[in-house]
Protein backbone atom coordinates (compact mmCIF):
# COMPACT_ATOMS: atom_id res chain seq x y z
CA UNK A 1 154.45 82.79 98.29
CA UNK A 2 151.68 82.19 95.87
CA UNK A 3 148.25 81.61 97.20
CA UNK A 4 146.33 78.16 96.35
CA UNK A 5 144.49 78.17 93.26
CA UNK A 6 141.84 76.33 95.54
CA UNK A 7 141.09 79.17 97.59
CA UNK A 8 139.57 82.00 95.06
CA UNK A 9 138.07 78.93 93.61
CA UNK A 10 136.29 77.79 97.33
CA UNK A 11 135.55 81.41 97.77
CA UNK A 12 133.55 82.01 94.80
CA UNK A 13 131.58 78.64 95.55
CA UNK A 14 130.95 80.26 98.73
CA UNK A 15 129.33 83.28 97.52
CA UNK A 16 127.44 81.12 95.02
CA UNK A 17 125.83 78.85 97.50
CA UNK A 18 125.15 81.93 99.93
CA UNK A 19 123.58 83.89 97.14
CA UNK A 20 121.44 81.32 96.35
CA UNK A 21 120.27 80.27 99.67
CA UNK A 22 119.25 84.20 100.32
CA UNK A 23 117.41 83.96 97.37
CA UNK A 24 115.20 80.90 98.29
CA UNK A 25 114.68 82.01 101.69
CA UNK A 26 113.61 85.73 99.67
CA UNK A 27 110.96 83.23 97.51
CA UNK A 28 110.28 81.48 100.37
CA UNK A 29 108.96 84.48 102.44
CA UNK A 30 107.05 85.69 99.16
CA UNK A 31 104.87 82.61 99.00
CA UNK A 32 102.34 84.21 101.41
CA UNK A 33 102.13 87.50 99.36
CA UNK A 34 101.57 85.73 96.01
CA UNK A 35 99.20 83.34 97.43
CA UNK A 36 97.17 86.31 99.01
CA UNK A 37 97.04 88.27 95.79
CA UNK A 38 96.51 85.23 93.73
CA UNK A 39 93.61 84.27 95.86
CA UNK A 40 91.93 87.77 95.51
CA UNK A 41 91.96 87.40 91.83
CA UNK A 42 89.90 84.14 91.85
CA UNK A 43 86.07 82.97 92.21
CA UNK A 44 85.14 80.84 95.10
CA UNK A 45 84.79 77.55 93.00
CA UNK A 46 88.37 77.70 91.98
CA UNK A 47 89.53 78.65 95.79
CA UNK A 48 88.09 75.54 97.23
CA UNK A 49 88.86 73.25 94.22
CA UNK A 50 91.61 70.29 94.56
CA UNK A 51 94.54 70.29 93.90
CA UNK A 52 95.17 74.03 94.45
CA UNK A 53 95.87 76.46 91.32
CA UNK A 54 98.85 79.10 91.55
CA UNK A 55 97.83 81.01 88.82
CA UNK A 56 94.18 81.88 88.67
CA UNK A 57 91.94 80.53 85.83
CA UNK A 58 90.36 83.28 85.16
CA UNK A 59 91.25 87.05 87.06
CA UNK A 60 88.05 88.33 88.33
CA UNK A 61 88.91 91.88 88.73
CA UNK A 62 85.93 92.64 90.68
CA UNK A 63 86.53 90.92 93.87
CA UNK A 64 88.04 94.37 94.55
CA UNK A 65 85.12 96.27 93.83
CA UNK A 66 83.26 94.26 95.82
CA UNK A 67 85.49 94.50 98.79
CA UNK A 68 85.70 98.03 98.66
CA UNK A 69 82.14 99.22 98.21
CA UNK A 70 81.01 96.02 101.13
CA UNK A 71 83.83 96.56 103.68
CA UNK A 72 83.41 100.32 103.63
CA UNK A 73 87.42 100.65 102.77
CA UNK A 74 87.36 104.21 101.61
CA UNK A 75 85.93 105.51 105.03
CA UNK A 76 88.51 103.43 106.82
CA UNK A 77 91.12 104.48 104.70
CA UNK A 78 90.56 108.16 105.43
CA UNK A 79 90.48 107.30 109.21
CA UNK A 80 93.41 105.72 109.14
CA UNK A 81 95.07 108.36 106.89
CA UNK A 82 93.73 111.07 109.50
CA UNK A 83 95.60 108.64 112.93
CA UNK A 84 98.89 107.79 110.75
CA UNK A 85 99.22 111.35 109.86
CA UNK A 86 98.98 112.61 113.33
CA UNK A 87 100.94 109.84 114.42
CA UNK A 88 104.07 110.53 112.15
CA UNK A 89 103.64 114.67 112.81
CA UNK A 90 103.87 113.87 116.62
CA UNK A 91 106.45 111.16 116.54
CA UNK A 92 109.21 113.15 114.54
CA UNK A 93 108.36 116.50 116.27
CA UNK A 94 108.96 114.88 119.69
CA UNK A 95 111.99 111.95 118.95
CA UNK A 96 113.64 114.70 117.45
CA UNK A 97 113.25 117.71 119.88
CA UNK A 98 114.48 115.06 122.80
CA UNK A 99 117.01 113.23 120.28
CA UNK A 100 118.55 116.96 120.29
CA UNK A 101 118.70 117.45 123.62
CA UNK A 102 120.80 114.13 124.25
CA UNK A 103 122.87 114.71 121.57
CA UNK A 104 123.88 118.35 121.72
CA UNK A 105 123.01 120.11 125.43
CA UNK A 106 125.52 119.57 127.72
CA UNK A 107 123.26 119.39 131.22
CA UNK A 108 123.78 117.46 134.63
CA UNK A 109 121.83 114.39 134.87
CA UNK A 110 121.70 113.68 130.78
CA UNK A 111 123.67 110.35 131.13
CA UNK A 112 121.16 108.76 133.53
CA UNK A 113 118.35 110.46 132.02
CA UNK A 114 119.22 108.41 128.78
CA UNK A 115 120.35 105.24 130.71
CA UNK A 116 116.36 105.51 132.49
CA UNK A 117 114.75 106.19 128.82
CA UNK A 118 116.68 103.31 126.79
CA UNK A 119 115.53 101.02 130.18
CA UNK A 120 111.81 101.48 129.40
CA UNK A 121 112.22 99.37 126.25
CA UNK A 122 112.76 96.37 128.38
CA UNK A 123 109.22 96.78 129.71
CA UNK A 124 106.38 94.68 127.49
CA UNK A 125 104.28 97.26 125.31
CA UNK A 126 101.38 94.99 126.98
CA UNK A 127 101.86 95.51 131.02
CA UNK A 128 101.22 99.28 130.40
CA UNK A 129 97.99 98.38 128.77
CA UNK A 130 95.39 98.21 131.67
CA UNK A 131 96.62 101.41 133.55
CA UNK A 132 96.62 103.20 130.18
CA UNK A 133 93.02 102.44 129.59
CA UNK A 134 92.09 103.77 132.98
CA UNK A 135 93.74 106.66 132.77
CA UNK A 136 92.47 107.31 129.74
CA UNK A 137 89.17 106.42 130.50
CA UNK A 138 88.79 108.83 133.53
CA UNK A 139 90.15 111.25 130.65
CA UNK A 140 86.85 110.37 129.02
CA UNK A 141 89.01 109.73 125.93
CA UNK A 142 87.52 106.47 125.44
CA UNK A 143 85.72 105.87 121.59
CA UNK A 144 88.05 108.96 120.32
CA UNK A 145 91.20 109.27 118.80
CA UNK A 146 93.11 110.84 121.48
CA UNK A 147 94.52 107.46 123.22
CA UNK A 148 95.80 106.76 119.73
CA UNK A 149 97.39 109.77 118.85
CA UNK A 150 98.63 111.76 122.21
CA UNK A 151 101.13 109.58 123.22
CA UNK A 152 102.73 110.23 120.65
CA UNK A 153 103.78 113.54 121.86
CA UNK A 154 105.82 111.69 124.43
CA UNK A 155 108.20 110.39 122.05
CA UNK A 156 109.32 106.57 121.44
CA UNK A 157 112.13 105.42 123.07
CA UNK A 158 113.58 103.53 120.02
CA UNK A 159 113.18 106.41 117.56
CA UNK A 160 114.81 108.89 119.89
CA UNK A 161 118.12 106.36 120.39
CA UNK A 162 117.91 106.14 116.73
CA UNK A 163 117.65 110.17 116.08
CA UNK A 164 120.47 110.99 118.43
CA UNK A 165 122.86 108.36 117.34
CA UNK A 166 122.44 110.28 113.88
CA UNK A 167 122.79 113.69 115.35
CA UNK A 168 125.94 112.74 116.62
CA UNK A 169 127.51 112.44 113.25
CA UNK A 170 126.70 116.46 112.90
CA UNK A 171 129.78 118.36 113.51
CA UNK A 172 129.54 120.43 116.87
CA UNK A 173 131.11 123.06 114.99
CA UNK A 174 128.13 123.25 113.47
CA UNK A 175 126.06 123.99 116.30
CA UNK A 176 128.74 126.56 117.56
CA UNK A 177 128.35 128.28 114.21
CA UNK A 178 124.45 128.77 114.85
CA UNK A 179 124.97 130.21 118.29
CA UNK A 180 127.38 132.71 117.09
CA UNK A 181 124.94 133.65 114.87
CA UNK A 182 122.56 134.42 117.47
CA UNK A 183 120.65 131.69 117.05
CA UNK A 184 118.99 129.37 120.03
CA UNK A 185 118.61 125.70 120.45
CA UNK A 186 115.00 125.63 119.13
CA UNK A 187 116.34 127.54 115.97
CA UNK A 188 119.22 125.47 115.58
CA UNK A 189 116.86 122.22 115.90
CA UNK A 190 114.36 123.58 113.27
CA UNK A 191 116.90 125.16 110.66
CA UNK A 192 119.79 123.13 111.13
CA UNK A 193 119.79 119.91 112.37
CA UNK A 194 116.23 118.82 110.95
CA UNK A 195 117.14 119.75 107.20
CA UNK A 196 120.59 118.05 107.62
CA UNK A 197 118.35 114.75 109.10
CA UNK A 198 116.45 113.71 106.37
CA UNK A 199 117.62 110.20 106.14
CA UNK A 200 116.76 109.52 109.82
CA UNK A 201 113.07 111.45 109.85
CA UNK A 202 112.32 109.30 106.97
CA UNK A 203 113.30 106.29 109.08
CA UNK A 204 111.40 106.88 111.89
CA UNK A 205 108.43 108.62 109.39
CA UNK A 206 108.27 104.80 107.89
CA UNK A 207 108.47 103.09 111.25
CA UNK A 208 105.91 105.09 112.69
CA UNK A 209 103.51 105.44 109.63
CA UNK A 210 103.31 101.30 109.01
CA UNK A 211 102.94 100.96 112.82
CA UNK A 212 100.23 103.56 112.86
CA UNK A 213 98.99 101.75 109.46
CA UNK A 214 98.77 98.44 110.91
CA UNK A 215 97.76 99.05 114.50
CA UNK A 216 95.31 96.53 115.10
CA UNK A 217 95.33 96.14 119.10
CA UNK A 218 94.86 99.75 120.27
CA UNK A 219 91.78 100.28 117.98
CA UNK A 220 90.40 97.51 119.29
CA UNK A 221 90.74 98.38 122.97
CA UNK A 222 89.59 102.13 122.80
CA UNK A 223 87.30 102.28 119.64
CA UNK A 224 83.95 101.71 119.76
CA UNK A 225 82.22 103.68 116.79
CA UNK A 226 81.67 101.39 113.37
CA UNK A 227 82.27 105.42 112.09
CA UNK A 228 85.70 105.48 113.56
CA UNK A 229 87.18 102.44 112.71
CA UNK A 230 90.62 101.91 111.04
CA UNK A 231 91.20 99.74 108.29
CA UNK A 232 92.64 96.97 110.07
CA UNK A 233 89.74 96.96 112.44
CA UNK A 234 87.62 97.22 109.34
CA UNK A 235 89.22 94.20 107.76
CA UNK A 236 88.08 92.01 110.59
CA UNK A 237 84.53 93.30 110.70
CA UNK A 238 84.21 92.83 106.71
CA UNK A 239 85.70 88.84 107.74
CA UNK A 240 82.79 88.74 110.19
CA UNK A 241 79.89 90.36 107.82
CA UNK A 242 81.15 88.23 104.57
CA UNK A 243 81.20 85.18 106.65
CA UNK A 244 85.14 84.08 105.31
CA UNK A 245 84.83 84.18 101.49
CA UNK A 246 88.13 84.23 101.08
CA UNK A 247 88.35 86.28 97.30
CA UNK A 248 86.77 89.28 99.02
CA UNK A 249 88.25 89.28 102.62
CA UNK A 250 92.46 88.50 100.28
CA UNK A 251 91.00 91.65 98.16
CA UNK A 252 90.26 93.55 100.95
CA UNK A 253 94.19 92.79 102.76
CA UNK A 254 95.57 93.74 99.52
CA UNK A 255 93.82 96.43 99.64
CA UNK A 256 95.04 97.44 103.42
CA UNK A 257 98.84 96.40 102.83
CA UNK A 258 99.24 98.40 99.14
CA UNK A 259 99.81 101.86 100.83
CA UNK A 260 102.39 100.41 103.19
CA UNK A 261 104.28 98.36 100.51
CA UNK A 262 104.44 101.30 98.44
CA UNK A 263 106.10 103.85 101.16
CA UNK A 264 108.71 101.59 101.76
CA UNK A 265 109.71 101.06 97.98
CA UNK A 266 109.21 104.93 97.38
CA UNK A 267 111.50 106.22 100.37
CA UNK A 268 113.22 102.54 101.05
CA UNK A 269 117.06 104.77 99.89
CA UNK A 270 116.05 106.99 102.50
CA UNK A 271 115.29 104.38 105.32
CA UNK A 272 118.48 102.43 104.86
CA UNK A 273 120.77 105.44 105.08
CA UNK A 274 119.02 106.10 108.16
CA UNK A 275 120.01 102.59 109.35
CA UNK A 276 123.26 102.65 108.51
CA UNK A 277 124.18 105.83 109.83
CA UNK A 278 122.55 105.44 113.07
CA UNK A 279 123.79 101.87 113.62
CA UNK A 280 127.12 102.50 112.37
CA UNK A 281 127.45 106.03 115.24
CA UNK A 282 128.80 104.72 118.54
CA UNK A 283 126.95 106.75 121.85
């Protein structure tokens, strides 16, 4: 029975309309980006001029230089360079060391450990805030780094789901392999299972570094020192000092959301293998 000449012909129309709706709604959501950078590049006059231009007049370079050299971005940068850093060290060291455990030691317990760990993602980031800052205020960690960076070392619930749904694609006769060979869990963690994991540290590495990038509330909340302050933090202060010129302050976020942009595009083959994999693996 031949199929309807209709049907190839309705399913191509299909794709068509679908492939151009995804790319409006993909213009759509770059509005705000080209609006920011376009607004960086012009002078004041031709901000708050009717009707609006898309394009600016006349690219005034400069706004940058301004921006950096008034809001203080290259201190903030390094600050923020120093917490994402640490942040991204401590997050794959521990999501993967507890990732391995789930995935490849057989011990009593393990299923309601992880049942317990995957139930503290129900609970809002911002209930735990309060008895965090006490705690870490009788710590006297208060106008440091330390509330920023130690928790870390804990691990993220997320991540380690993530990390051990990819370490159960690794063969177990992998791991059998390494222990015949003498070798213990830590070794078999550092020389096997992290090399093989690349896709999946990038992942998290990207998660972790654009949260740590971007991390606007827990800077707030815990520093106090103009010397300390992260570039998001920074970005706010330079709104207040420059009392909302708009060129300078739409300099200064393109200045803040480059480094992020970038990562992604550099190691983006990385993060969606990581993705896939990890979505696609069934606990």
């Amino acid at each position: 029975m031949k199929a309807s000449p209709a049907k190839p012909l309705r399913s191509k129309l299909s794709t068509l309309l679908l492939f151009l709706l995804m790319t409006l709604v993909g213009l759509l959501m770059l509005v705000p980006l080209w609006w920011m950078i376009s607004t960086s590049l012009k002078s004041m006059r031709e901000i708050m001029s009717y009707p609006p231009t898309i394009v600016p007049e006349q690219v005034h370079w400069d706004n940058y230089v301004h921006a950096w050299q008034k809001g203080h971005f290259g201190r903030y940068a390094l600050n923020t360079l120093l917490l994402a850093g640490i942040v991204v060290f401590s997050h794959v060291l521990s999501n993967t060391f507890v990732a391995y455990g789930f995935a490849k030691i057989r011990f009593k317990g393990k299923k309601l450990l992880f049942s317990i760990m995957l139930g503290t993602m129900m609970i809002p980031s911002f209930v735990t805030l309060i008895p965090q800052y006490i705690l870490f205020s009788k710590l006297h960690w208060i106008n440091t780094y330390l509330p920023l960076t130690v928790p870390g070392f804990f691990g993220s619930a997320f991540q380690i789901f993530l990390v051990r749904q990819f370490f159960m694609t690794i063969p177990n006769e992998l791991i059998e392999a390494g222990k015949v060979d003498g070798a213990n869990h830590f070794r078999i963690w550092w020389q096997l299972m992290l090399p093989l994991s690349l896709p999946v540290i990038a992942t998290i590495a990207i998660m972790t570094f654009q949260g740590a990038w971007n991390d606007f509330t827990g800077p707030l909340i815990y520093i106090n020192s103009e010397s300390l302050f992260n570039l998001q933090i920074g970005l706010q202060a330079f709104k207040s000092t420059e009392t909302t010129q708009w060129h300078y302050l739409m300099a200064g976020s393109v200045i803040v959301l480059l480094p992020v942009v970038l990562l992604f595009f550099l190691f983006q083959k990385y993060f969606i293998e990581g993705m896939n994999i990890s979505s696609a693996t069934k606990g």
